[in-house]
C-alpha atoms as a PDB file:
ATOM      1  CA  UNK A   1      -2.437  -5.501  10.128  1.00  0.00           C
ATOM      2  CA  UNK A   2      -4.193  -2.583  11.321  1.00  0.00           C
ATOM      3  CA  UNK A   3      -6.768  -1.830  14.784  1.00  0.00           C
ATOM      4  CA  UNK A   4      -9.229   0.688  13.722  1.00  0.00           C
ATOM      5  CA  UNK A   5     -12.263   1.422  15.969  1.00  0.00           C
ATOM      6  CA  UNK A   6     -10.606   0.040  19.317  1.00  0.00           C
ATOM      7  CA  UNK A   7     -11.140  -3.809  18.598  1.00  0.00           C
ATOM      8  CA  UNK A   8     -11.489  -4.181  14.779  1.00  0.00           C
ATOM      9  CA  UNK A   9      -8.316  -6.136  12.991  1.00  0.00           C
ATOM     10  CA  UNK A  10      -8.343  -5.067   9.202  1.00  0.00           C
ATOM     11  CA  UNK A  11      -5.523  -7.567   7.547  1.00  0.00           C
ATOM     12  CA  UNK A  12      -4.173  -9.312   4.609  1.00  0.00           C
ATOM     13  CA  UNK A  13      -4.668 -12.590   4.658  1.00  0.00           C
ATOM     14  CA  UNK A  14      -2.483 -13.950   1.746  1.00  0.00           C
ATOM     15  CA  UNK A  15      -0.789 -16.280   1.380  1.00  0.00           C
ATOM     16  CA  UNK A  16      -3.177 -18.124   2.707  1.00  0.00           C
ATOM     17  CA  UNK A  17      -5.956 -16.550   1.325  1.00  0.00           C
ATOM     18  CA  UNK A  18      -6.082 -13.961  -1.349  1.00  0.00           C
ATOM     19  CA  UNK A  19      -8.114 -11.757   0.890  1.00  0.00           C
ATOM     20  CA  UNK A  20      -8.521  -8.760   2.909  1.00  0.00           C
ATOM     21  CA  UNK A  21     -10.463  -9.747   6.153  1.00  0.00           C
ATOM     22  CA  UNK A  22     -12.410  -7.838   8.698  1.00  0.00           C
ATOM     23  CA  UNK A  23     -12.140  -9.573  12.210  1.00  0.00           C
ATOM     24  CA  UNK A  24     -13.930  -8.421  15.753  1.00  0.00           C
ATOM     25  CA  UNK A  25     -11.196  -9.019  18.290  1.00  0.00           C
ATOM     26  CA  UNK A  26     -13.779  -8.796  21.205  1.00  0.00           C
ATOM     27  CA  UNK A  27     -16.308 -11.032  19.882  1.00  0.00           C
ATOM     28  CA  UNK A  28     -13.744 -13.086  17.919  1.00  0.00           C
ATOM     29  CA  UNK A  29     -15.686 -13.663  14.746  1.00  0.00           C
ATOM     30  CA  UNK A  30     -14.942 -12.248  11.092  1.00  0.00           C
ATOM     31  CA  UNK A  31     -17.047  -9.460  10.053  1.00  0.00           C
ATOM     32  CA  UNK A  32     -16.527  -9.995   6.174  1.00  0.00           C
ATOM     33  CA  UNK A  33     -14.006 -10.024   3.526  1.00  0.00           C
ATOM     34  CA  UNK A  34     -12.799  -9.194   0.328  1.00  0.00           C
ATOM     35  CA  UNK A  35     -11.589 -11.122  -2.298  1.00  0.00           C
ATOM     36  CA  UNK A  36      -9.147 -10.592  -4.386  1.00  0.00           C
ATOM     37  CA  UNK A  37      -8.690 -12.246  -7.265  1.00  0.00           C
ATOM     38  CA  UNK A  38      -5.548 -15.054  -7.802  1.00  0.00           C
ATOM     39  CA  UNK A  39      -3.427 -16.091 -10.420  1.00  0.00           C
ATOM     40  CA  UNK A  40      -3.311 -19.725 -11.270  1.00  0.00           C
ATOM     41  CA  UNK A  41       0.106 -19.908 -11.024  1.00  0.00           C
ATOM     42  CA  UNK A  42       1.062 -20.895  -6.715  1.00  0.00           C
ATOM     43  CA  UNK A  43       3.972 -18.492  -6.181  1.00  0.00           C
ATOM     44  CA  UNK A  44       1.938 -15.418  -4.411  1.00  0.00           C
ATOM     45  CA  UNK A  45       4.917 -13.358  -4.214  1.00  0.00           C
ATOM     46  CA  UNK A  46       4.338 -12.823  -7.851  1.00  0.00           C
ATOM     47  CA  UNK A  47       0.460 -12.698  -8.412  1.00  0.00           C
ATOM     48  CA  UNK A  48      -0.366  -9.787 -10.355  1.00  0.00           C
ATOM     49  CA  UNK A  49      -3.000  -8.674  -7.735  1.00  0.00           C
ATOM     50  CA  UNK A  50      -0.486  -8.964  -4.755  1.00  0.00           C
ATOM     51  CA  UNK A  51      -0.597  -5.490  -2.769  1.00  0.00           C
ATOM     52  CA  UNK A  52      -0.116  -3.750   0.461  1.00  0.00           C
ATOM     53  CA  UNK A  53      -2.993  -2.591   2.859  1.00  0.00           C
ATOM     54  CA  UNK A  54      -3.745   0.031   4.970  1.00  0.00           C
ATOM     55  CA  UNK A  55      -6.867   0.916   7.102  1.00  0.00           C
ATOM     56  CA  UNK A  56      -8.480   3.991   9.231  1.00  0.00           C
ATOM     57  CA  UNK A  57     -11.984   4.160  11.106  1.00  0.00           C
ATOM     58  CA  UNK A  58     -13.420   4.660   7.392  1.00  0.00           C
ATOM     59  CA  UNK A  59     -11.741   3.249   4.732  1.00  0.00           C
ATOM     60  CA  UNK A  60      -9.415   0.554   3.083  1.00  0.00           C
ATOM     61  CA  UNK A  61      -6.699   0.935   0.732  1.00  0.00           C
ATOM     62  CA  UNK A  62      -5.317  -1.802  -0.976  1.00  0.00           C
ATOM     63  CA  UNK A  63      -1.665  -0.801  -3.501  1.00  0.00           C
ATOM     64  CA  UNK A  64      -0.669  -3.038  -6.146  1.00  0.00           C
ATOM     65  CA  UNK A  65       2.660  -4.382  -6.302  1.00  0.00           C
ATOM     66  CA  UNK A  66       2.919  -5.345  -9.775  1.00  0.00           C
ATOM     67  CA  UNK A  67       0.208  -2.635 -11.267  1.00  0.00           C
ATOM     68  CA  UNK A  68      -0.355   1.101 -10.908  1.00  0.00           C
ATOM     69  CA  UNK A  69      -3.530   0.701  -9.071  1.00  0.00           C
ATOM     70  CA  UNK A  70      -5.126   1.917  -5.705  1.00  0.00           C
ATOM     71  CA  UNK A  71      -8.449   0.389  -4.419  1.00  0.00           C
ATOM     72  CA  UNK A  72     -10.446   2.560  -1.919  1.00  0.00           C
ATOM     73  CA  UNK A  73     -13.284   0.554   0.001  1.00  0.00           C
ATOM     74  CA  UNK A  74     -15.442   0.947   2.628  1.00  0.00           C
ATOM     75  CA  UNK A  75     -14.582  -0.104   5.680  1.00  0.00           C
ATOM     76  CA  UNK A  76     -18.201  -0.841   6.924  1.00  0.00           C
ATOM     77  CA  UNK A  77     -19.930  -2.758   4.206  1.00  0.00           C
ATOM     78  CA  UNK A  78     -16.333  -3.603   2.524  1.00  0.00           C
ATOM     79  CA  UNK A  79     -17.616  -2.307  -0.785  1.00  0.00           C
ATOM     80  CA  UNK A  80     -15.368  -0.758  -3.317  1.00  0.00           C
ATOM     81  CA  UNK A  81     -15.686   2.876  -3.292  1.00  0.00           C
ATOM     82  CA  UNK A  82     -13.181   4.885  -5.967  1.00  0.00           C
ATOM     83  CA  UNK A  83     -10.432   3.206  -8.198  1.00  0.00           C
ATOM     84  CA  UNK A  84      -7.190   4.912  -8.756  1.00  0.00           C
ATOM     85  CA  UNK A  85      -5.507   3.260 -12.276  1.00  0.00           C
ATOM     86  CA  UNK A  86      -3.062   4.639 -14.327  1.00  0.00           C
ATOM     87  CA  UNK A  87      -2.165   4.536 -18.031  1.00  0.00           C
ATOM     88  CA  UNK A  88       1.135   3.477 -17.594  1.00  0.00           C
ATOM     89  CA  UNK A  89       1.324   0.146 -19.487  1.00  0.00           C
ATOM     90  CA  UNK A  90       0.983  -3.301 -17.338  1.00  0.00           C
ATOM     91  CA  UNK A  91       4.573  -5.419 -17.372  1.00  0.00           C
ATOM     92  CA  UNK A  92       4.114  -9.366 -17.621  1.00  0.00           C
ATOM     93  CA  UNK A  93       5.271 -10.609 -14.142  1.00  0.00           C
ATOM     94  CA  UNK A  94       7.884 -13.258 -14.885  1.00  0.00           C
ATOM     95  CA  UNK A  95       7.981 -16.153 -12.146  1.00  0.00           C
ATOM     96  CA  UNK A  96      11.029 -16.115  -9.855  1.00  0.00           C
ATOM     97  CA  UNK A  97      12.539 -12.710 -11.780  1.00  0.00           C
ATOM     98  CA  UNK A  98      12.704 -10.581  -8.605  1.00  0.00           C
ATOM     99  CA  UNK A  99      15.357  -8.261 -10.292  1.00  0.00           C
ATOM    100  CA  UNK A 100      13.697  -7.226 -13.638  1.00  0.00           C
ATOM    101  CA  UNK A 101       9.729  -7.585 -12.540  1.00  0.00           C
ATOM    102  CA  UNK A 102       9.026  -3.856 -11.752  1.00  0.00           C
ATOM    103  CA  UNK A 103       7.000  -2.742  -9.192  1.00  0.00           C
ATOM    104  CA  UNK A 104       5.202  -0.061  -8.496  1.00  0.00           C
ATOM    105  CA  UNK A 105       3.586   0.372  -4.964  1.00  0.00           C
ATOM    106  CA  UNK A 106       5.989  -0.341  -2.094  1.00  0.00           C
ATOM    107  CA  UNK A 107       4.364   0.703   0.838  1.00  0.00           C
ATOM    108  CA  UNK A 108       1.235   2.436   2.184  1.00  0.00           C
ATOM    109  CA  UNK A 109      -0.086   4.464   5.385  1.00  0.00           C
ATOM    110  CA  UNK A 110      -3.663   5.590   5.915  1.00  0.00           C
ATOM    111  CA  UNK A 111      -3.936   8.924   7.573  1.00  0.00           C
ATOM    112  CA  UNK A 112      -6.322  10.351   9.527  1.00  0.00           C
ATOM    113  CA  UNK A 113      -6.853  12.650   5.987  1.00  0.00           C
ATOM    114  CA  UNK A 114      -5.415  11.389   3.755  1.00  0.00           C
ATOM    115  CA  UNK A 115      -3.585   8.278   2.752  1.00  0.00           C
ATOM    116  CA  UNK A 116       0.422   8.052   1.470  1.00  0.00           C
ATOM    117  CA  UNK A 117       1.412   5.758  -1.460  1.00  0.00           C
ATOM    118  CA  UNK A 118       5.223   4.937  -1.395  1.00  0.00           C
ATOM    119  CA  UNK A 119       6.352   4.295  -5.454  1.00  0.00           C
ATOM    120  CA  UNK A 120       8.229   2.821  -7.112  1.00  0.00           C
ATOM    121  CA  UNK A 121       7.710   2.155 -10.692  1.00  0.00           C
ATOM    122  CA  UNK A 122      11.057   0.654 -11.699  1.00  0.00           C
ATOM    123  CA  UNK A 123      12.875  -2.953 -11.466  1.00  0.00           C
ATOM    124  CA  UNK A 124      16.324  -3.882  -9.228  1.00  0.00           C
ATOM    125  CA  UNK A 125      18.249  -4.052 -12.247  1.00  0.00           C
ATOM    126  CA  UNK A 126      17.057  -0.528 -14.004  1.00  0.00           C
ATOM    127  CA  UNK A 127      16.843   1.737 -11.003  1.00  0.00           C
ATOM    128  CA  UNK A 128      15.831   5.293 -10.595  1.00  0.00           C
ATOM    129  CA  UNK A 129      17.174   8.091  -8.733  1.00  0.00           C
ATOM    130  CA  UNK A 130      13.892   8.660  -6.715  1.00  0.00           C
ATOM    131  CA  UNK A 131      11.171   7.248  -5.611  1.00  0.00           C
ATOM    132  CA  UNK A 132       7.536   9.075  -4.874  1.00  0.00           C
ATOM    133  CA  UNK A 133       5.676   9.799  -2.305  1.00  0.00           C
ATOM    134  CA  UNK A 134       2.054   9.898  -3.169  1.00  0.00           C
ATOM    135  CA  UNK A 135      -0.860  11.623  -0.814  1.00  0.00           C
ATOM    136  CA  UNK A 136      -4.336  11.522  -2.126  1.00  0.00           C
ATOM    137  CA  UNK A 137      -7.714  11.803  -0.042  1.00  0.00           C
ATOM    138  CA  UNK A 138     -10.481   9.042   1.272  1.00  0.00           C
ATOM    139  CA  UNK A 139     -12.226  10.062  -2.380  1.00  0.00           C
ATOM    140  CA  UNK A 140      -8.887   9.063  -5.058  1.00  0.00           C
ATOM    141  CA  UNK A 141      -8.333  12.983  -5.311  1.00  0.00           C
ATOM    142  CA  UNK A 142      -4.291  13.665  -5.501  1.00  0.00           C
ATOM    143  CA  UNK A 143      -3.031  15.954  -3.469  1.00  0.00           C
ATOM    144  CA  UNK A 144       0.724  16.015  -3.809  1.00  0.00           C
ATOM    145  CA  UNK A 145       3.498  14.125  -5.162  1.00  0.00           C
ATOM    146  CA  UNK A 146       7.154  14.225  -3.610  1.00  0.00           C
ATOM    147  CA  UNK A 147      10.674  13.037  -4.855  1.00  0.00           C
ATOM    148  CA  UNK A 148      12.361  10.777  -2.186  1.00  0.00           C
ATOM    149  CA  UNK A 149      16.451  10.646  -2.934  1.00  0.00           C
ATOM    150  CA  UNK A 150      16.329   7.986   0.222  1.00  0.00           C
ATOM    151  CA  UNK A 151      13.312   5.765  -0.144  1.00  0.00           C
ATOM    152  CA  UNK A 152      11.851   5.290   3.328  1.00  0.00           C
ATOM    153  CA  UNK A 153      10.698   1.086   2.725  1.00  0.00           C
ATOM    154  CA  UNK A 154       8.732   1.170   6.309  1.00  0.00           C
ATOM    155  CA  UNK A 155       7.427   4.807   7.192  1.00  0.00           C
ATOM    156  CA  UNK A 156       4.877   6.539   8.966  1.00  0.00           C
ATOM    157  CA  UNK A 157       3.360  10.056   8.587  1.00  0.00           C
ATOM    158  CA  UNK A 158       2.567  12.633  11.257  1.00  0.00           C
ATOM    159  CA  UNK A 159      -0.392  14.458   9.927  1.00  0.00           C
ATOM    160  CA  UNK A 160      -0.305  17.764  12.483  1.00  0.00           C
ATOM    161  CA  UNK A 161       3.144  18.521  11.650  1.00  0.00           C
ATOM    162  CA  UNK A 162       3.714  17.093   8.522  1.00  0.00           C
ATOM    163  CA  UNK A 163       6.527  14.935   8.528  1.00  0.00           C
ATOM    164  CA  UNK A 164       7.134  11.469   7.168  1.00  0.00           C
ATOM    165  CA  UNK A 165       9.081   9.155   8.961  1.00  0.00           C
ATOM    166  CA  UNK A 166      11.246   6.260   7.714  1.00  0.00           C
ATOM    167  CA  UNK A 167      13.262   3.409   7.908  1.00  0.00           C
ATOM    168  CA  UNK A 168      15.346   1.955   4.870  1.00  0.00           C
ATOM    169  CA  UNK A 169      17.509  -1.209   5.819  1.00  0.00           C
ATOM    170  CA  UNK A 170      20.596   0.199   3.314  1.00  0.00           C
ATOM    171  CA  UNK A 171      20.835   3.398   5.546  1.00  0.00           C
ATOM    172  CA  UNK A 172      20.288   1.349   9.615  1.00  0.00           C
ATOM    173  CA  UNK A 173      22.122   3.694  11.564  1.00  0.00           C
ATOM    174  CA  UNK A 174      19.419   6.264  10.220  1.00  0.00           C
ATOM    175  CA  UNK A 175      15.731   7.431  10.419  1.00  0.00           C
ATOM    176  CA  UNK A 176      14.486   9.301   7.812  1.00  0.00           C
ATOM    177  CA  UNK A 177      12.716  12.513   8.332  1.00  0.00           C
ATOM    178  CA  UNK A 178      11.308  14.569   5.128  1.00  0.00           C
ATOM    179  CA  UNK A 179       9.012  17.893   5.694  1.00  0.00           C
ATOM    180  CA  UNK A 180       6.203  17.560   3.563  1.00  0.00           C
ATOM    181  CA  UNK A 181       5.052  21.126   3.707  1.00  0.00           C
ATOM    182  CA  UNK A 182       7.985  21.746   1.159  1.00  0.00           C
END
């Protein structure tokens, strides 16, 4: 869930709905939504369009779990704006396989600049050493990629200074701090 302009609610709304909704929390009424498309399958944990969302005053990202794929959209008229897709090659999603499904995007922050992809790209049972940090801009445009030995699963990012923030449940005593001008 995410506040953007002082009283706007941008959220997922699955499982539910398979949905990204736009609610006015002063006028409590929903501005819009958009759909995304659902497998025919019930378990939502492993639709192939499941993915993680993130909002500023301008725009809406929406990760995909099981896919290498960023949608960018509007956040006034909820319209698709830029698609970021990969070549890497699409895994079937196997029902109730939670350690050899891989996934790709983990997390996600929207900046005030620019917006921070945490991936993955790798199953339980086949781990890599690293994960990635991805920063691109409002328009799909990469800007930099870094290698995280310690992959912060919650995070935030302060923009002035350039730091990440993190929290990963393995490491609780800890928070994570990378410099990202490095």
């Amino acid at each position: 869930m995410h506040i953007i302009k002082d009283s706007i609610l941008i959220y997922s709304a699955i499982p539910d709905e398979f949905a990204i909704k736009k609610y006015d929390l002063i006028n409590k009424k929903q501005l819009g939504k958009i759909k995304i498309k659902r497998d025919r399958h019930k378990e939502t944990y492993f639709y192939k369009n499941r993915g993680w969302v993130a909002a500023n005053d301008s725009c809406i990202i929406y990760a995909y779990v099981y896919k290498k794929q960023i949608d960018i959209y509007s956040v006034n008229k909820l319209n698709l704006k830029s698609k970021i897709v990969s070549n890497i090659p699409k895994n079937d999603i196997v029902i109730g396989d939670i350690e050899n499904n891989v996934k790709h995007y983990i997390n996600i922050v929207a900046g005030g600049k620019y917006f921070y992809a945490l991936y993955m790209g790798f199953s339980r049972s086949n781990p890599k050493s690293y994960y990635t940090l991805e920063k691109y801009d409002y328009n799909g445009n990469p800007i930099a990629k870094y290698k995280l030995d310690i992959a912060p699963i919650l995070f935030d990012i302060d923009e002035e200074n350039n730091y990440m923030y993190g929290y990963n449940f393995q490491h609780e005593d800890f928070i994570i701090k990378y410099n990202l001008s490095l």
